[in-house]
PDB file of N, CA and C in Angstrom:
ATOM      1  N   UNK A   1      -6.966  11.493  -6.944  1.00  0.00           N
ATOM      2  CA  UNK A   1      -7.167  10.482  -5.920  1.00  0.00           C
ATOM      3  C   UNK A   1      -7.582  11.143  -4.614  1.00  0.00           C
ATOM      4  N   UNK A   2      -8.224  10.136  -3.724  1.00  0.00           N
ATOM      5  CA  UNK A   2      -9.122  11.043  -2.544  1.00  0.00           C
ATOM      6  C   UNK A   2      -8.126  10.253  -1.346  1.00  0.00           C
ATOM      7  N   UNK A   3      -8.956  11.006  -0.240  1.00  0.00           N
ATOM      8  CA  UNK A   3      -7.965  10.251   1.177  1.00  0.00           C
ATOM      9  C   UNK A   3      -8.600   9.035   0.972  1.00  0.00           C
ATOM     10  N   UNK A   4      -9.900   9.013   0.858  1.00  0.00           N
ATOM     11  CA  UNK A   4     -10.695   7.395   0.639  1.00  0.00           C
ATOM     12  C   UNK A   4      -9.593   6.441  -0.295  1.00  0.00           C
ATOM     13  N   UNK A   5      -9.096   6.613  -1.182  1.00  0.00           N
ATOM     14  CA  UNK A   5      -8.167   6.228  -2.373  1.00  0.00           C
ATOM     15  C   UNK A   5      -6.934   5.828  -1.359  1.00  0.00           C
ATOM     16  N   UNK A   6      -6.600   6.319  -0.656  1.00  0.00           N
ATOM     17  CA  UNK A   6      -5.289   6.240  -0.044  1.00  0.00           C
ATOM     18  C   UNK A   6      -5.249   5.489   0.583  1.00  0.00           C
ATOM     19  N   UNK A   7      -6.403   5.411   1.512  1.00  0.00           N
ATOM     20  CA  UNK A   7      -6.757   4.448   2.449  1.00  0.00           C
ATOM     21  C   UNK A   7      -7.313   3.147   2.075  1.00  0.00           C
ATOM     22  N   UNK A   8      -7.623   2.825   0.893  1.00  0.00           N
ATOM     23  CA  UNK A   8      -7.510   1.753  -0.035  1.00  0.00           C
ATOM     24  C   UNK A   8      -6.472   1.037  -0.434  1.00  0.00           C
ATOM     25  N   UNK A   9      -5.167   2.021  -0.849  1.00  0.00           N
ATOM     26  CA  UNK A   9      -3.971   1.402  -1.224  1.00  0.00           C
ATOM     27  C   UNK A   9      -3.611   0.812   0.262  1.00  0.00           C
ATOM     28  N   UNK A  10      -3.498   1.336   1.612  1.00  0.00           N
ATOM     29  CA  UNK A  10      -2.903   1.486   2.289  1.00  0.00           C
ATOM     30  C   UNK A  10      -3.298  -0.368   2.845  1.00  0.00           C
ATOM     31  N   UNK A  11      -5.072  -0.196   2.787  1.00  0.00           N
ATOM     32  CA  UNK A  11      -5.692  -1.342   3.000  1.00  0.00           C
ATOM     33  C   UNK A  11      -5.151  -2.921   2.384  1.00  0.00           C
ATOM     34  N   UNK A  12      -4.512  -2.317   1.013  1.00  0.00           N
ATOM     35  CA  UNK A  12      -4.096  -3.193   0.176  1.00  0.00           C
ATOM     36  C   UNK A  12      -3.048  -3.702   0.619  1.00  0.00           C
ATOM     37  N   UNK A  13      -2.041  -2.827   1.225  1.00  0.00           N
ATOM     38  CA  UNK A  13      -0.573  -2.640   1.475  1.00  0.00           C
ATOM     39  C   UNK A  13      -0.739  -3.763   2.621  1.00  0.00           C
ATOM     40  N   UNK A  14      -1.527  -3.853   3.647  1.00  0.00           N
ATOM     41  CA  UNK A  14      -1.721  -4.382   4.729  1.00  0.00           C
ATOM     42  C   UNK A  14      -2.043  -5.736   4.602  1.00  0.00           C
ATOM     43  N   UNK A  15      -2.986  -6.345   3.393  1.00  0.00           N
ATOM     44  CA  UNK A  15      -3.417  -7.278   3.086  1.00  0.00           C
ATOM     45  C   UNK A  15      -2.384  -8.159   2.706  1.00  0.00           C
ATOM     46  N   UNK A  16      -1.334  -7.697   1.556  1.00  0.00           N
ATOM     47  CA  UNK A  16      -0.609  -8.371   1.249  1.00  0.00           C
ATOM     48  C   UNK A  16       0.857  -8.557   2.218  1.00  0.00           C
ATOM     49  N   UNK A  17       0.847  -7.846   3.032  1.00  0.00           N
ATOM     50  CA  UNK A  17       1.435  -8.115   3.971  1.00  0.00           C
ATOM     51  C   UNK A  17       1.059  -9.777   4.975  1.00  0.00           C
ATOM     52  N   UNK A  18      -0.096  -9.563   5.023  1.00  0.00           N
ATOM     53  CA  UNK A  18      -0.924 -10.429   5.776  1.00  0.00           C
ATOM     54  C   UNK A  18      -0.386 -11.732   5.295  1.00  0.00           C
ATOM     55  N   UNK A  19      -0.573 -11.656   3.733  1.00  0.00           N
ATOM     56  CA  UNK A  19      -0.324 -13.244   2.634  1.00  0.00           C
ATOM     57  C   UNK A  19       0.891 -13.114   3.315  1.00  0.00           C
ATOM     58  N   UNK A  20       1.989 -12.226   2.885  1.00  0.00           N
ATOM     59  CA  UNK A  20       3.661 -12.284   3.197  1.00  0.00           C
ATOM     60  C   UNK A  20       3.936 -13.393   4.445  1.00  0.00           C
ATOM     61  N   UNK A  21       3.067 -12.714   5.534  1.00  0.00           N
ATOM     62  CA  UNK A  21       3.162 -13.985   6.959  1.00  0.00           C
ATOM     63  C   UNK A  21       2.901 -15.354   6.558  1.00  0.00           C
ATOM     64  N   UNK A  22       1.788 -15.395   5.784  1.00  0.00           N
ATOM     65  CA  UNK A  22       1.054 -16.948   5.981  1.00  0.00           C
ATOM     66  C   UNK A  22       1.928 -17.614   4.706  1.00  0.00           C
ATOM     67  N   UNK A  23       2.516 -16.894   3.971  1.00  0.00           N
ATOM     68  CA  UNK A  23       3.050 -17.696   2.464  1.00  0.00           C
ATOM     69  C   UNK A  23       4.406 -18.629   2.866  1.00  0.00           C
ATOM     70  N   UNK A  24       4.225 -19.564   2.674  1.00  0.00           N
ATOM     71  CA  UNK A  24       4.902 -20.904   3.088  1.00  0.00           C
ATOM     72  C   UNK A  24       6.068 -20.709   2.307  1.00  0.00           C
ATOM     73  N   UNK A  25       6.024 -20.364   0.834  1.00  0.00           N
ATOM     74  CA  UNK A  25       7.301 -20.473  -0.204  1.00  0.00           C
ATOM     75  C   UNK A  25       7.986 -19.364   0.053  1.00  0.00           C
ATOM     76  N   UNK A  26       9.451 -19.027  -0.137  1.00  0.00           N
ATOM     77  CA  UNK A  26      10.067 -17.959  -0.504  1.00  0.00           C
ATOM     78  C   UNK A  26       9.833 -16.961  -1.056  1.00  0.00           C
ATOM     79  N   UNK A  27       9.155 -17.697  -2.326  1.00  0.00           N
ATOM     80  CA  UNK A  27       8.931 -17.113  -3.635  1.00  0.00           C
ATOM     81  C   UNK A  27       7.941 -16.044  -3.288  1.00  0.00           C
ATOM     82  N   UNK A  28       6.510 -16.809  -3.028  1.00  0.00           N
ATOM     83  CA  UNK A  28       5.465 -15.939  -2.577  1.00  0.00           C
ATOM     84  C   UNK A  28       5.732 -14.926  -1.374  1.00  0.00           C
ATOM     85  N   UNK A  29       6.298 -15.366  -0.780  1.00  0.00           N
ATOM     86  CA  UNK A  29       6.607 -14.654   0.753  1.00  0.00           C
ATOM     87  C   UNK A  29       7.388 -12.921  -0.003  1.00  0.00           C
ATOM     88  N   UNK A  30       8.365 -13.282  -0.876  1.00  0.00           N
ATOM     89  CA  UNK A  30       8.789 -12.095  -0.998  1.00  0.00           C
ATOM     90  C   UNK A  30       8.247 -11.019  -2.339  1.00  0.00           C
ATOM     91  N   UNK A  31       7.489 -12.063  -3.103  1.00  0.00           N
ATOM     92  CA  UNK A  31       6.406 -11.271  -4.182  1.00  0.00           C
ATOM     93  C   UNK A  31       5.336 -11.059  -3.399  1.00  0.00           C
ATOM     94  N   UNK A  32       4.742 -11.279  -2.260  1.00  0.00           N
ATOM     95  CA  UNK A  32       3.302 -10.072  -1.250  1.00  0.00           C
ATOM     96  C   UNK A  32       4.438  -9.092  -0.355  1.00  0.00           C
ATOM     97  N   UNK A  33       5.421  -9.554  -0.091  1.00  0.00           N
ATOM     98  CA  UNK A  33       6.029  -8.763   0.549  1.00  0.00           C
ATOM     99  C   UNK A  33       6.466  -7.008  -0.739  1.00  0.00           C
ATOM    100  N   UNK A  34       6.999  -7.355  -1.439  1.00  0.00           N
ATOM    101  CA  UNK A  34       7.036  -6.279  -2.821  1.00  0.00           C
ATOM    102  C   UNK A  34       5.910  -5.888  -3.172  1.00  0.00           C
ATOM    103  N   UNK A  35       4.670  -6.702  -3.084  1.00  0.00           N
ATOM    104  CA  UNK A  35       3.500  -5.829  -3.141  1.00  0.00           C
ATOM    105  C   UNK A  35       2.823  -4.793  -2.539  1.00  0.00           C
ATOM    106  N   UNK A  36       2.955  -5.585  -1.250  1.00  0.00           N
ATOM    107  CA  UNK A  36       2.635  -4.648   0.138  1.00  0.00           C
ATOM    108  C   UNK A  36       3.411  -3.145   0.007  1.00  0.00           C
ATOM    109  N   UNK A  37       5.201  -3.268  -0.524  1.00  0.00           N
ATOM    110  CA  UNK A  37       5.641  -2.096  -0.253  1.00  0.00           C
ATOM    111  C   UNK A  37       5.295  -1.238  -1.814  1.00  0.00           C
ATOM    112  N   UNK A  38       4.958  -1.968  -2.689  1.00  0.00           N
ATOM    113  CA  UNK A  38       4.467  -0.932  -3.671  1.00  0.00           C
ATOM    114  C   UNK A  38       3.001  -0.128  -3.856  1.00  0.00           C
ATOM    115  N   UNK A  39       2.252  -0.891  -2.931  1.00  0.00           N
ATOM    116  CA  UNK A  39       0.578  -0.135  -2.435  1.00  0.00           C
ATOM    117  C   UNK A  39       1.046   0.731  -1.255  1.00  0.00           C
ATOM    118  N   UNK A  40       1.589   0.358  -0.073  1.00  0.00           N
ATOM    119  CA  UNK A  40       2.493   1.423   0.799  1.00  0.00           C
ATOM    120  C   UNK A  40       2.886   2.945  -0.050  1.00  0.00           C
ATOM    121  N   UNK A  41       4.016   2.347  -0.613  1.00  0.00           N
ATOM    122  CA  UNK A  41       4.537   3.685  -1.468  1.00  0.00           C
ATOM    123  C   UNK A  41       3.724   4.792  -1.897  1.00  0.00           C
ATOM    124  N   UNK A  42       2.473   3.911  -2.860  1.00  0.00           N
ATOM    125  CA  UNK A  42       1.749   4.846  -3.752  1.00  0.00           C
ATOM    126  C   UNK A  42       0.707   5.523  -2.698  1.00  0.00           C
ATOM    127  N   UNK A  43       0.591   4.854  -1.668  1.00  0.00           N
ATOM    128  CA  UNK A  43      -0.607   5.416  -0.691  1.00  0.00           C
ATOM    129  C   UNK A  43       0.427   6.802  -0.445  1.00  0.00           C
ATOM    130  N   UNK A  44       1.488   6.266  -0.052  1.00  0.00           N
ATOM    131  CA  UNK A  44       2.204   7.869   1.072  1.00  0.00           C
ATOM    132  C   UNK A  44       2.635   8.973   0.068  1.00  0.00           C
ATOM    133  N   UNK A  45       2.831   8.214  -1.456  1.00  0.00           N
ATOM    134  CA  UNK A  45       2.990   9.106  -2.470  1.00  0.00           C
ATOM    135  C   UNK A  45       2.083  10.213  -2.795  1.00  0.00           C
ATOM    136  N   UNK A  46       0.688   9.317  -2.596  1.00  0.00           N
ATOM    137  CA  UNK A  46      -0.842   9.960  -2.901  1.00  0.00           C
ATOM    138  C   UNK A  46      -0.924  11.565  -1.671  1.00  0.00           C
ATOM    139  N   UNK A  47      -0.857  10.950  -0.552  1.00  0.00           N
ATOM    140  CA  UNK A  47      -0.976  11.716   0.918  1.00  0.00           C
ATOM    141  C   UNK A  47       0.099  12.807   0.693  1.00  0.00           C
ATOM    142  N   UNK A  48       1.477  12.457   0.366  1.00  0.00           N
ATOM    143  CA  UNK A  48       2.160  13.893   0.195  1.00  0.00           C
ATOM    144  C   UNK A  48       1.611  15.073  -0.932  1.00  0.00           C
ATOM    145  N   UNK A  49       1.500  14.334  -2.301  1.00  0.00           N
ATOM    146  CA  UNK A  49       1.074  14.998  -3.906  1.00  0.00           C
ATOM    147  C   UNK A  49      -0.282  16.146  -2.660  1.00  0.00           C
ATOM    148  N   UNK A  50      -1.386  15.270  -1.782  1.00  0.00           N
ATOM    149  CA  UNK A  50      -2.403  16.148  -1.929  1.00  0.00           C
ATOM    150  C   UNK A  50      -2.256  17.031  -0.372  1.00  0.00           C
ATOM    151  N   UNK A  51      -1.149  16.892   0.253  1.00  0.00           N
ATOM    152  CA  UNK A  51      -0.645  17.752   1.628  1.00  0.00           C
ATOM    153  C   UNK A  51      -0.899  18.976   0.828  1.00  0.00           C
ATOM    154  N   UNK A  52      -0.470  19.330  -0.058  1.00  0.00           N
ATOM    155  CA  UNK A  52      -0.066  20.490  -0.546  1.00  0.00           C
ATOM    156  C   UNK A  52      -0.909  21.344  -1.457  1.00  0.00           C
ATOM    157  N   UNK A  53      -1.730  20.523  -1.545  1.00  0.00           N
ATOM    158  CA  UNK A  53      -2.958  21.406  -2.376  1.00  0.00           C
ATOM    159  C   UNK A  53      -4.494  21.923  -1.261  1.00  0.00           C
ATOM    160  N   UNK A  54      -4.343  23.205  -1.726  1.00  0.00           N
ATOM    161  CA  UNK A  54      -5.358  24.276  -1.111  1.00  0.00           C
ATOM    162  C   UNK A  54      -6.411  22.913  -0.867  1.00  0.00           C
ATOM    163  N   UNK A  55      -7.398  22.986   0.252  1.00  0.00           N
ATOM    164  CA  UNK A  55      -8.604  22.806   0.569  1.00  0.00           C
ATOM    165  C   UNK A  55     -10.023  23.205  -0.605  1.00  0.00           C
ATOM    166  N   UNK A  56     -10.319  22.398  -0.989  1.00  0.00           N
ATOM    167  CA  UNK A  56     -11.863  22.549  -2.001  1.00  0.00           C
ATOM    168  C   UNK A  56     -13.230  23.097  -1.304  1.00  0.00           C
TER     169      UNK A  56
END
């Protein structure tokens, strides 16, 4: 995965956040909200895995 990749999830993370505000039901409100933090996660997951690998 690239920083471009990360910044995709991250994009994602943000989006469904976005629904989380506007979602009227409970239901939905807290399934974009769990989404948001599982594209979050994998973005900062992605960014640490490649901190650490040498430069190409």
């Amino acid at each position: 995965m690239s920083q471009a990749q990360a910044k995709i999830l991250q994009e994602k993370a943000e989006m469904f956040e976005r629904r989380a505000e506007s979602a009227t039901d409970p239901i939905s409100k807290q399934h974009y909200k769990e989404m948001a933090a599982h594209y979050r996660s994998l973005a900062v997951e992605h960014l640490e895995v490649h901190r650490d690998e040498p430069a190409h």
